[in-house]
N, C-alpha and C. Protein backbone atom coordinates (compact mmCIF):
# COMPACT_ATOMS: atom_id res chain seq x y z
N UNK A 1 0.84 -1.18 0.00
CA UNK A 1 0.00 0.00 0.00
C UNK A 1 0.88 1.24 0.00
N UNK A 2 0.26 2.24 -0.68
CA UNK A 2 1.71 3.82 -0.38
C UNK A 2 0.68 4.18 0.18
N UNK A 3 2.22 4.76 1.20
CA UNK A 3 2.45 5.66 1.66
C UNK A 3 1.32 7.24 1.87
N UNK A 4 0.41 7.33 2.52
CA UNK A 4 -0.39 8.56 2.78
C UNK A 4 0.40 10.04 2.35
N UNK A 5 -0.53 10.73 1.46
CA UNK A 5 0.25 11.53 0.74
C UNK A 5 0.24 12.95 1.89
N UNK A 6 1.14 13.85 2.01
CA UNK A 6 1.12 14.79 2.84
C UNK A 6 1.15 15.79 2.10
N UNK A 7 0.15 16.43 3.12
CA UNK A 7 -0.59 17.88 2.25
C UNK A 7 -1.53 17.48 1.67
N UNK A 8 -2.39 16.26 1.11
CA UNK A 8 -2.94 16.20 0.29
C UNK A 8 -4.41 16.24 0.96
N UNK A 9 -5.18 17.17 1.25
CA UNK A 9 -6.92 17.13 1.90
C UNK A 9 -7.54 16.32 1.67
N UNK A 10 -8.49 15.72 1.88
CA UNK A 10 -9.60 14.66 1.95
C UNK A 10 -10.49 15.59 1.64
N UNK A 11 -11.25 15.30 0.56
CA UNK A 11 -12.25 15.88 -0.31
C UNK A 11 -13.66 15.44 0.57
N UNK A 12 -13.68 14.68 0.96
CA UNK A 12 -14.65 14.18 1.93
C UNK A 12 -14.10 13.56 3.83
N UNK A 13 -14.53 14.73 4.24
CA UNK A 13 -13.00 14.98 5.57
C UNK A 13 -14.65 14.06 6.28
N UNK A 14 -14.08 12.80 7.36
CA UNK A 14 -15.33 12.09 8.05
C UNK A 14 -15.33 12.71 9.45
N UNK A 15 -14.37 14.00 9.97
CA UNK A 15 -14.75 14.91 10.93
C UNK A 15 -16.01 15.47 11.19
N UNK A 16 -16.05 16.08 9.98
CA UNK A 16 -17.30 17.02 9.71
C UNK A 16 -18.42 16.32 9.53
N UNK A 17 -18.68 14.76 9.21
CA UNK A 17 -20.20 14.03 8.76
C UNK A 17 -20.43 13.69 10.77
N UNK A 18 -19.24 13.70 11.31
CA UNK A 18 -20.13 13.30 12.55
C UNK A 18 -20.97 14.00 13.44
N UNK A 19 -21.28 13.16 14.08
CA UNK A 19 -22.69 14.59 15.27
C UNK A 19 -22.07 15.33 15.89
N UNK A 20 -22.40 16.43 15.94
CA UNK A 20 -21.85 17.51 16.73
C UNK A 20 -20.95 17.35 18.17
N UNK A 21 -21.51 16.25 18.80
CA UNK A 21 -20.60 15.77 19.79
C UNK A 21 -19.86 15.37 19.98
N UNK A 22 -19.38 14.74 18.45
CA UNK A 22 -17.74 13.86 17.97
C UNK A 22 -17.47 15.10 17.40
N UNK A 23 -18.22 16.16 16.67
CA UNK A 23 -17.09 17.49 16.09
C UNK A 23 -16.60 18.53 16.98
N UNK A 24 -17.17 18.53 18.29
CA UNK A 24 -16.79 19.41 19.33
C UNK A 24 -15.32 18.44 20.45
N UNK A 25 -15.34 17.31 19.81
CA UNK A 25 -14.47 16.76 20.69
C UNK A 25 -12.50 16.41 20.29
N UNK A 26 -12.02 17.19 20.54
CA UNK A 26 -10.31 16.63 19.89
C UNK A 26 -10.06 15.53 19.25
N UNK A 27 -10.21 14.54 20.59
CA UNK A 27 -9.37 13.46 20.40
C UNK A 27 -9.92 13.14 19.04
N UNK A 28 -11.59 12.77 18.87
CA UNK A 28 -11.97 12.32 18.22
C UNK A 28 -11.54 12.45 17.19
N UNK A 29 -11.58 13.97 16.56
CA UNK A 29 -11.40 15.36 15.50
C UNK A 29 -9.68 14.18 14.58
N UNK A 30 -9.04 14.23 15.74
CA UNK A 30 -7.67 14.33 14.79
C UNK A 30 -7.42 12.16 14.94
N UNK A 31 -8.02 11.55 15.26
CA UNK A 31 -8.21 10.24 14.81
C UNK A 31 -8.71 10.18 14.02
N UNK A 32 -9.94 10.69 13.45
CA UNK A 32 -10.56 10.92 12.02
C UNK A 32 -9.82 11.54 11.13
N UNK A 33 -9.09 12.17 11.72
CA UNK A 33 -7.84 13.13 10.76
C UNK A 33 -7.48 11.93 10.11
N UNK A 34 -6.73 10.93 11.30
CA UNK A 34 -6.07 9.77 9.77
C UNK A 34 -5.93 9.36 9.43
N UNK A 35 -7.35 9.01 9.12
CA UNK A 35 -7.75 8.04 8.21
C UNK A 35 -8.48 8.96 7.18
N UNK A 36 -8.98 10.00 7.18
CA UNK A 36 -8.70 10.97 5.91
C UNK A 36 -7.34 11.28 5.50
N UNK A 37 -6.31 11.11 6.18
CA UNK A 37 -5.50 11.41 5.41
C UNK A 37 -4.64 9.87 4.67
N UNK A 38 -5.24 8.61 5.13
CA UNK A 38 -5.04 7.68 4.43
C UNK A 38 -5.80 7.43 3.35
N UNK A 39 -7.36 8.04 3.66
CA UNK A 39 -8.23 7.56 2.34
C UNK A 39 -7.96 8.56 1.70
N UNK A 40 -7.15 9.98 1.84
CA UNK A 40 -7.57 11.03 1.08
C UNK A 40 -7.12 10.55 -0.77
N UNK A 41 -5.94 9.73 -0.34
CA UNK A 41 -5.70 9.44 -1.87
C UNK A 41 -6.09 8.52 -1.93
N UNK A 42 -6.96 7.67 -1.91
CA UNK A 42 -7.85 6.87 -3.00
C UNK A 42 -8.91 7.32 -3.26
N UNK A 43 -9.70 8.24 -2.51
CA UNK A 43 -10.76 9.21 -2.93
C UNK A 43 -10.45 9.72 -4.28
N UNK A 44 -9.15 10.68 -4.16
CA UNK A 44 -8.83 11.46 -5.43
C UNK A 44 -8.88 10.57 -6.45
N UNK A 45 -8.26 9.57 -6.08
CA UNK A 45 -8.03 8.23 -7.43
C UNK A 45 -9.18 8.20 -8.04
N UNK A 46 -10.14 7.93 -7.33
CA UNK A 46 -11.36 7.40 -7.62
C UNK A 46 -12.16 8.92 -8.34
N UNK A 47 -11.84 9.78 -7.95
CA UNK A 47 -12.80 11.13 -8.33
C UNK A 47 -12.09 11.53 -9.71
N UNK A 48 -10.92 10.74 -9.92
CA UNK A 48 -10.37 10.85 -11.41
C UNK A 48 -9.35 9.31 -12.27
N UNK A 49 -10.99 8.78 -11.86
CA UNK A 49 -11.02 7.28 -12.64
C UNK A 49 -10.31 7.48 -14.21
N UNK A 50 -11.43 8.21 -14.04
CA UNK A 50 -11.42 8.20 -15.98
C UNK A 50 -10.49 8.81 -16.66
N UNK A 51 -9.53 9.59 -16.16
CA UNK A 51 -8.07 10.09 -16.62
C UNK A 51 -7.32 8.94 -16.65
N UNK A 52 -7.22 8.02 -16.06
CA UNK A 52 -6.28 6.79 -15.85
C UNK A 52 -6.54 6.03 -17.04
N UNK A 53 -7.31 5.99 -17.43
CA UNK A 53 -7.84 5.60 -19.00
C UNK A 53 -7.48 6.14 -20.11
N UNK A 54 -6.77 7.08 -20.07
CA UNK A 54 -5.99 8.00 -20.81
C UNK A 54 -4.97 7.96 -21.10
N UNK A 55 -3.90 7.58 -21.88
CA UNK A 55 -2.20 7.09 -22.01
C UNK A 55 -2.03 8.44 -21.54
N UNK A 56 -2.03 9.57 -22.26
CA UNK A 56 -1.62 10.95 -22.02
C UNK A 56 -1.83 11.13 -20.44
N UNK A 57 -2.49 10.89 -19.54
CA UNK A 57 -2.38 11.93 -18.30
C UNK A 57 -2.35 10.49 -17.45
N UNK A 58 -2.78 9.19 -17.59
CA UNK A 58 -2.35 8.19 -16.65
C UNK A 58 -0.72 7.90 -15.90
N UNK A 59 -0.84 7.44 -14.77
CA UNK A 59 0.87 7.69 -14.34
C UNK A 59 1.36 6.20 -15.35
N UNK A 60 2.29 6.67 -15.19
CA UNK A 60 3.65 5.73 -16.30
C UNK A 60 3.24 4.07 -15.88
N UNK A 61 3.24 3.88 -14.18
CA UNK A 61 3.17 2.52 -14.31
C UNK A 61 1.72 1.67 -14.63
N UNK A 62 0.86 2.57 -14.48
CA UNK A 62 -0.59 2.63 -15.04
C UNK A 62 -0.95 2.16 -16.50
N UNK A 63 -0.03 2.88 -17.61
CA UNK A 63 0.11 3.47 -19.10
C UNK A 63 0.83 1.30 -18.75
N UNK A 64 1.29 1.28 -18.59
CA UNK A 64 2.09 0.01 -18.94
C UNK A 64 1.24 -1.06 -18.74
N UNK A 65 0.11 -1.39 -17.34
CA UNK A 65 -0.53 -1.95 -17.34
C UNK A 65 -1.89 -2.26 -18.37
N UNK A 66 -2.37 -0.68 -18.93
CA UNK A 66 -3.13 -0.78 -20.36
C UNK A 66 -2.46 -1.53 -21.23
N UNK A 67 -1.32 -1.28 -20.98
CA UNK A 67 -0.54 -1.94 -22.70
C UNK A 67 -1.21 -2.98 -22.30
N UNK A 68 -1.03 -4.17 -21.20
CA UNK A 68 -1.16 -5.21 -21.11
C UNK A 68 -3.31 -5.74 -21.39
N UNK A 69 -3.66 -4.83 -21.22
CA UNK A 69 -5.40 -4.87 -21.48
C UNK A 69 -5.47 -4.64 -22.95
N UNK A 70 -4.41 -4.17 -23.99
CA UNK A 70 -5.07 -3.83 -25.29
C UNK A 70 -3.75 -5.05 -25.54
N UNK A 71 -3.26 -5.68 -24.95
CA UNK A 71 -2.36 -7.34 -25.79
C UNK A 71 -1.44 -6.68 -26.60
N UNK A 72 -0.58 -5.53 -26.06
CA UNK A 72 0.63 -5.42 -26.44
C UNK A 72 1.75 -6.02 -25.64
N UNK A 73 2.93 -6.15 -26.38
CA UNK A 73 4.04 -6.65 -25.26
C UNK A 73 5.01 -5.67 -25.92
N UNK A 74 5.04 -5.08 -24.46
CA UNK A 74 5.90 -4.04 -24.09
C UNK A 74 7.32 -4.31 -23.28
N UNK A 75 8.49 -3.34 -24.37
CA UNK A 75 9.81 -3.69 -24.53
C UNK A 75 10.46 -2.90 -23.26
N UNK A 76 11.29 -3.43 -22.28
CA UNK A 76 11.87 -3.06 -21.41
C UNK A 76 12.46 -1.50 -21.60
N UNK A 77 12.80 -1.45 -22.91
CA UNK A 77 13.76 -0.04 -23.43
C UNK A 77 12.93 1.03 -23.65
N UNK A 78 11.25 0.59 -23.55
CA UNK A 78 10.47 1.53 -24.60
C UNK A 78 10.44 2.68 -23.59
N UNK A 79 10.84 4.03 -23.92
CA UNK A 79 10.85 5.21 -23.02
C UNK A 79 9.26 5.36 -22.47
N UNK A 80 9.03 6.48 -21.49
CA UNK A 80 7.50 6.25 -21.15
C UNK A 80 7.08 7.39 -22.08
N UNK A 81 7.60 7.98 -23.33
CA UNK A 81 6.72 8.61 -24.00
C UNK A 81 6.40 7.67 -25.08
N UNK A 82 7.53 6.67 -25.36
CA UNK A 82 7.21 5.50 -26.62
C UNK A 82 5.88 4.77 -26.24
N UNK A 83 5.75 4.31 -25.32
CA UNK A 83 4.46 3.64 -24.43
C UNK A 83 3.55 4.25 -24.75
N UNK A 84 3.10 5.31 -24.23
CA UNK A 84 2.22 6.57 -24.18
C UNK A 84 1.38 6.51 -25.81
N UNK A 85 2.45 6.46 -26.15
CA UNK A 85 2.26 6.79 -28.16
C UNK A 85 1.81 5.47 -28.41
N UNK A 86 2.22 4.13 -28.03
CA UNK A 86 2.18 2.88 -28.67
C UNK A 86 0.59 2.47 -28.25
N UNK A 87 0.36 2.91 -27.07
CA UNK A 87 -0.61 2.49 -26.25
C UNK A 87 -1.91 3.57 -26.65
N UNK A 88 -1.87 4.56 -26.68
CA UNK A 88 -2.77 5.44 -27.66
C UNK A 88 -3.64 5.06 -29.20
N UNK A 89 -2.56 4.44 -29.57
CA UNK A 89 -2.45 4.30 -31.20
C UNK A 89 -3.00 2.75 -31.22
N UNK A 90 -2.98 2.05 -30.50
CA UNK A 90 -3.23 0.58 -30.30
C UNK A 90 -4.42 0.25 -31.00
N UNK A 91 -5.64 0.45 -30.75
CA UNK A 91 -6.45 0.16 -31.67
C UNK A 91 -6.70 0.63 -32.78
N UNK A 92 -5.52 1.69 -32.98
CA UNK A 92 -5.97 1.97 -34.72
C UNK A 92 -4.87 0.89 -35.28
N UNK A 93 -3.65 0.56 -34.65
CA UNK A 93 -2.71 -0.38 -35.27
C UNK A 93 -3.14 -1.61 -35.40
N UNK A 94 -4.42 -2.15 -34.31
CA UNK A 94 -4.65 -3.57 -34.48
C UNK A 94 -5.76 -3.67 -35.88
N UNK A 95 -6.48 -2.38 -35.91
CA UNK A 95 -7.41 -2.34 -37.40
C UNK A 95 -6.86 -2.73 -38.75
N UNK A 96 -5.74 -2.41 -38.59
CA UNK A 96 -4.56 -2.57 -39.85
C UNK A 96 -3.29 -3.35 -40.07
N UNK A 97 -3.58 -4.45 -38.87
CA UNK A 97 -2.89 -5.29 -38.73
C UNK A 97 -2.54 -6.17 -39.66
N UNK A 98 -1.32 -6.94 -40.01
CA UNK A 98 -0.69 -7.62 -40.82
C UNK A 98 -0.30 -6.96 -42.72
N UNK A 99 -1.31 -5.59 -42.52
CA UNK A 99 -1.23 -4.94 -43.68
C UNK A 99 0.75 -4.08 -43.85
N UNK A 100 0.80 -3.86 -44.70
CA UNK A 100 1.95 -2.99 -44.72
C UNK A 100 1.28 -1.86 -44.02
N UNK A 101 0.37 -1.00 -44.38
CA UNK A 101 0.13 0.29 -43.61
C UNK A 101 -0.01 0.34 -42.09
N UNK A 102 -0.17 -0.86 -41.31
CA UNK A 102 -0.45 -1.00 -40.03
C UNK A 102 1.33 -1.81 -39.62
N UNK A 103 2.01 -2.11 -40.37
CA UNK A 103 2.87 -2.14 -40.05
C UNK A 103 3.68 -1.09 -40.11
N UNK A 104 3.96 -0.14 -40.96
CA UNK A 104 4.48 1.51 -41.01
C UNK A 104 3.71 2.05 -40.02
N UNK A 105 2.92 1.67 -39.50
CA UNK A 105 2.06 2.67 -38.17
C UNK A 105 2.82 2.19 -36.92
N UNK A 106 2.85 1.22 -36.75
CA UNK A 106 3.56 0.35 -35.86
C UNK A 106 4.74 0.74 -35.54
N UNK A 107 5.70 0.72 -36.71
CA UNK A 107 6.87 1.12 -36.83
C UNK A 107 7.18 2.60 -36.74
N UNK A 108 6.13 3.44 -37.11
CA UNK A 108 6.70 4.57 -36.93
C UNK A 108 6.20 5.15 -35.64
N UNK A 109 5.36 4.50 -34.78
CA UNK A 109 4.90 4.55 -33.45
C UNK A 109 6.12 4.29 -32.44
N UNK A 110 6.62 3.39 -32.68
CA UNK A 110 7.85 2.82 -32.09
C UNK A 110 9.07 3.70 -32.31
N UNK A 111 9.67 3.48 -33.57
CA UNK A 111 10.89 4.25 -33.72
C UNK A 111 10.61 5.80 -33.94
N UNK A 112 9.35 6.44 -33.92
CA UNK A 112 9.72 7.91 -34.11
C UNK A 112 9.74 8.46 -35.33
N UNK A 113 9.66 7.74 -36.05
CA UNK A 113 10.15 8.20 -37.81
C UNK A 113 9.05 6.89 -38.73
N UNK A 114 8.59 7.88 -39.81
CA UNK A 114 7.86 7.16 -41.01
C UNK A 114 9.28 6.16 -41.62
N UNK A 115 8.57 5.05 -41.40
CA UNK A 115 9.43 4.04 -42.54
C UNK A 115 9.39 3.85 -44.04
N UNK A 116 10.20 3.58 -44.38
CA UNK A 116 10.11 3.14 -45.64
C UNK A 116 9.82 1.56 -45.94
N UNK A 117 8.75 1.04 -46.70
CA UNK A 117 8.37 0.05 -46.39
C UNK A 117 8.11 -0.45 -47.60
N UNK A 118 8.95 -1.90 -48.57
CA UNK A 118 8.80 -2.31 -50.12
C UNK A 118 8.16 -3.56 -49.97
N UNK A 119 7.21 -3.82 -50.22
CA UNK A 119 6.34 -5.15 -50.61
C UNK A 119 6.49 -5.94 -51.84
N UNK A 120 6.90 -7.20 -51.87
CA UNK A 120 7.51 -7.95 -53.09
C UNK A 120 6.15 -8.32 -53.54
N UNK A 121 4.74 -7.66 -52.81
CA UNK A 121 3.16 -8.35 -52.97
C UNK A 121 2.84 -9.69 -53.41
N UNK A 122 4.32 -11.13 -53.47
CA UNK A 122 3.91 -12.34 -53.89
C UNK A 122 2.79 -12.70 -53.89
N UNK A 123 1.79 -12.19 -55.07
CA UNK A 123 0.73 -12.57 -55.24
C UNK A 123 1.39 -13.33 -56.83
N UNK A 124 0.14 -14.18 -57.70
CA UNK A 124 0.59 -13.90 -58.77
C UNK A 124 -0.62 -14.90 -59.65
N UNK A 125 -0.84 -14.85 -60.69
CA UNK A 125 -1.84 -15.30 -61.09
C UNK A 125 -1.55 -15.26 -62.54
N UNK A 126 -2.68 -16.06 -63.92
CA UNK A 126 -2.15 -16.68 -64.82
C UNK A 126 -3.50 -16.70 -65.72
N UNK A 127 -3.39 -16.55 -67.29
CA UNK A 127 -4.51 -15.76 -67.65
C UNK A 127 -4.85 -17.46 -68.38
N UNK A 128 -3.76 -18.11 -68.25
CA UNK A 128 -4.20 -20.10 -68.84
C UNK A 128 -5.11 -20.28 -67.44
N UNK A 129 -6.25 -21.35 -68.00
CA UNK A 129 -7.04 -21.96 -66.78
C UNK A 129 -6.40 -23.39 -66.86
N UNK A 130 -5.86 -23.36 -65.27
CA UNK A 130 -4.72 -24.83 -64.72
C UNK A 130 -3.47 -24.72 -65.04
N UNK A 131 -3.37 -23.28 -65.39
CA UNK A 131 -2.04 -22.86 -65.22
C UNK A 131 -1.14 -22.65 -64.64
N UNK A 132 -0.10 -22.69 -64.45
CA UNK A 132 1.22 -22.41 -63.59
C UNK A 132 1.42 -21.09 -63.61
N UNK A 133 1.28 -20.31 -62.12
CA UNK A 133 1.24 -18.83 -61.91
C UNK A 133 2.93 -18.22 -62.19
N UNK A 134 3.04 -17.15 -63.12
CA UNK A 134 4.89 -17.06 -63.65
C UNK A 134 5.16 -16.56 -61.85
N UNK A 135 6.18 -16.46 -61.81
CA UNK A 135 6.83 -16.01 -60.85
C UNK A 135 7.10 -17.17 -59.88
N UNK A 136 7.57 -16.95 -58.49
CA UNK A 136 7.45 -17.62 -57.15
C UNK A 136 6.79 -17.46 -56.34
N UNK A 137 6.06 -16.45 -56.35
CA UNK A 137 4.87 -15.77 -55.45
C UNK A 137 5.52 -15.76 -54.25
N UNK A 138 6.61 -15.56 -53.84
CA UNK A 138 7.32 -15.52 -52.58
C UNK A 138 7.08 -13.74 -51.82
N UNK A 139 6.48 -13.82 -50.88
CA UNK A 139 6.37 -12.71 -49.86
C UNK A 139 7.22 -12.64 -49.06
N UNK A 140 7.84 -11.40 -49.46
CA UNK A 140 9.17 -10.87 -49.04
C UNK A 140 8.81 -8.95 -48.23
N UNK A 141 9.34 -8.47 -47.47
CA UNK A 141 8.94 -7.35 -47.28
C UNK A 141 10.67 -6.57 -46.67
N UNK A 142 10.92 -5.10 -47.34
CA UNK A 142 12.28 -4.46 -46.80
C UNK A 142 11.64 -3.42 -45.75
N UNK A 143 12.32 -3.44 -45.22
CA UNK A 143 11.59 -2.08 -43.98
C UNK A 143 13.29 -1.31 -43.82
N UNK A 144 12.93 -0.01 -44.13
CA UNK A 144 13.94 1.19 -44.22
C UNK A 144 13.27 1.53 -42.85
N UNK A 145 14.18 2.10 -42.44
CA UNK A 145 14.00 3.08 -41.45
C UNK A 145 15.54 4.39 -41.52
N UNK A 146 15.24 5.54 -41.41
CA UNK A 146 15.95 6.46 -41.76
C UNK A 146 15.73 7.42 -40.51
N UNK A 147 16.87 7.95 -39.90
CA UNK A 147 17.15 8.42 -38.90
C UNK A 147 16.82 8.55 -37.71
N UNK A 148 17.02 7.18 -37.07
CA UNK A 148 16.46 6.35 -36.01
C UNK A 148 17.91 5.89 -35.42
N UNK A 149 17.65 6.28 -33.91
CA UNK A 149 18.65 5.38 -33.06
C UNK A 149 18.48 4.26 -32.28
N UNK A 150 17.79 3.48 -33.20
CA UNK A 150 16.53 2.03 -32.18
C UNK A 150 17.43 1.24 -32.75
N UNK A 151 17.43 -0.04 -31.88
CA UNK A 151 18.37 -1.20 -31.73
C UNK A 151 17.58 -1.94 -32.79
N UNK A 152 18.53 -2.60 -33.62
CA UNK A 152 17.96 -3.14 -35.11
C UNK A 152 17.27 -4.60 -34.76
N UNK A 153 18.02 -5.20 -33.65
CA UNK A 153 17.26 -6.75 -32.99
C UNK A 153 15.94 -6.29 -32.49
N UNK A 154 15.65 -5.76 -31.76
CA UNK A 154 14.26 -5.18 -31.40
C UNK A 154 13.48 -4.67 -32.36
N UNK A 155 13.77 -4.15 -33.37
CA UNK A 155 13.11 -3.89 -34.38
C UNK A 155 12.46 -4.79 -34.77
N UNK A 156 13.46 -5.35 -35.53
CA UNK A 156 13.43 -7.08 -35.99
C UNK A 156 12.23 -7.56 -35.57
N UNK A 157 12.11 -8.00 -34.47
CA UNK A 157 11.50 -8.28 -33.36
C UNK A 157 10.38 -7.98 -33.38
N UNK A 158 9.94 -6.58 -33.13
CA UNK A 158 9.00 -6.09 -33.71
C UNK A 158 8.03 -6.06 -34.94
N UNK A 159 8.63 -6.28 -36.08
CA UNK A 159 7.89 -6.85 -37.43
C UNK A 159 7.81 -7.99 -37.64
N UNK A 160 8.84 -8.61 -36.92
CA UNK A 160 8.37 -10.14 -36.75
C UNK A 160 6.86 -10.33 -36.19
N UNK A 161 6.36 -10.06 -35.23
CA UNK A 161 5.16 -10.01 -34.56
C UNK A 161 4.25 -8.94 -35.08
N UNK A 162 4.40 -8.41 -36.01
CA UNK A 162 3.10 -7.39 -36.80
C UNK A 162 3.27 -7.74 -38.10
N UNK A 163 3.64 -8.56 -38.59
CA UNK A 163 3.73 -8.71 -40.14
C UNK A 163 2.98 -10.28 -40.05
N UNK A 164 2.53 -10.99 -41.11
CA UNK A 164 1.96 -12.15 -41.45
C UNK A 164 3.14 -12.80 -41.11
N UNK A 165 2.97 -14.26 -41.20
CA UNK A 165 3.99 -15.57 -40.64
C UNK A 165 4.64 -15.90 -41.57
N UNK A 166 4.18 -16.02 -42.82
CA UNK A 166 4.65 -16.71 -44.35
C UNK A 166 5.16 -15.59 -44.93
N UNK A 167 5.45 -14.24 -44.15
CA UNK A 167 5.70 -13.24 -45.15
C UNK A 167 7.82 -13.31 -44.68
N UNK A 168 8.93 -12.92 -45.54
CA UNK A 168 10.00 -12.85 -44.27
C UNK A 168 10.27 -11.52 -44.90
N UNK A 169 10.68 -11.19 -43.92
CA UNK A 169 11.05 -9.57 -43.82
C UNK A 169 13.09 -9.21 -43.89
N UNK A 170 13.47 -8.43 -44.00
CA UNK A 170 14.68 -7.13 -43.58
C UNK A 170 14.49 -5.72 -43.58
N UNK A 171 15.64 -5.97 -42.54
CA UNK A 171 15.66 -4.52 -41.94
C UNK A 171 16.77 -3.74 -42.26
N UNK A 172 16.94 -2.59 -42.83
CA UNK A 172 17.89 -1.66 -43.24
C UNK A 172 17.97 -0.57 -42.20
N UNK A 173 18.65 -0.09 -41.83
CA UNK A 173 18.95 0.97 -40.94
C UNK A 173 19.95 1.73 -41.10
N UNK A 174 19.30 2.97 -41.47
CA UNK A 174 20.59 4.22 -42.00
C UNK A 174 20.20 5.50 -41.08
């Protein structure tokens, strides 16, 4: 449990709800003191639920626990403004998931910078019926990233787990 915050008032002080005969009396007065001043901060908590729901104004170790409610896995290194951003953006990244564009969202959520992102689109198809499609249809994907100081294994890492399974990827970093 923390620590009772000092200085901090009780928005609802339980001095004042009692009968006049417990508010005219000391002892009473400042034993009620503290335990308002233990509940005073979970009161506040509670009188600003719904900010905590918020990446932007929730406290840091809060913001980390959402990650874990929207099924991100969050990187030991990620600064608490990378979080903030990753965890914000989360359900527009899972809308666009396995796409290249939800992977450049991803990526540029993370590293800070729009990627550059080339799709080999191994699709391929054949205008003979029972034909042999030309090509290899092999799904291949390059991911640029340009002026970024993010560790290239974590990256890695990263598009590994937002890109399709059958697709293989590289990473360039300049």
């Amino acid at each position: 449990m923390r620590a009772a915050l000092t200085g901090l008032p009780s928005p609802h002080p339980f001095g004042v709800a009692m009968p006049a005969i417990y508010q005219e009396d000391e002892f009473t007065q400042r034993w009620l003191a503290g335990f308002d001043e233990v509940i005073a901060p979970v009161l506040c908590t509670l009188d600003n639920v719904d900010r905590y729901f918020d990446p932007d104004l929730a406290p840091a170790d809060f913001v980390a626990w959402l990650a874990g409610w929207v099924g991100l896995a969050v990187e030991d290194t990620w600064t608490d403004e990378t979080l903030r951003r990753v965890v914000k953006q989360a359900v527009e990244l899972y809308r666009w998931r396995w796409t290249v564009r939800g992977l450049a969202a991803i990526v540029a959520a993370y590293a800070g910078v729009d990627p550059e992102i080339i799709d080999s689109g191994g699709s391929s198809w054949s205008l003979t019926p029972d034909g042999l499609p030309p090509g290899d249809g092999t799904c291949t994907l390059l991911v640029r990233v340009h002026g970024s100081s993010i560790d290239e294994r974590r990256l890695d890492r990263l598009i590994a787990a937002a890109k399709p399974v059958h697709v293989t990827h590289r990473v360039e970093l300049s």
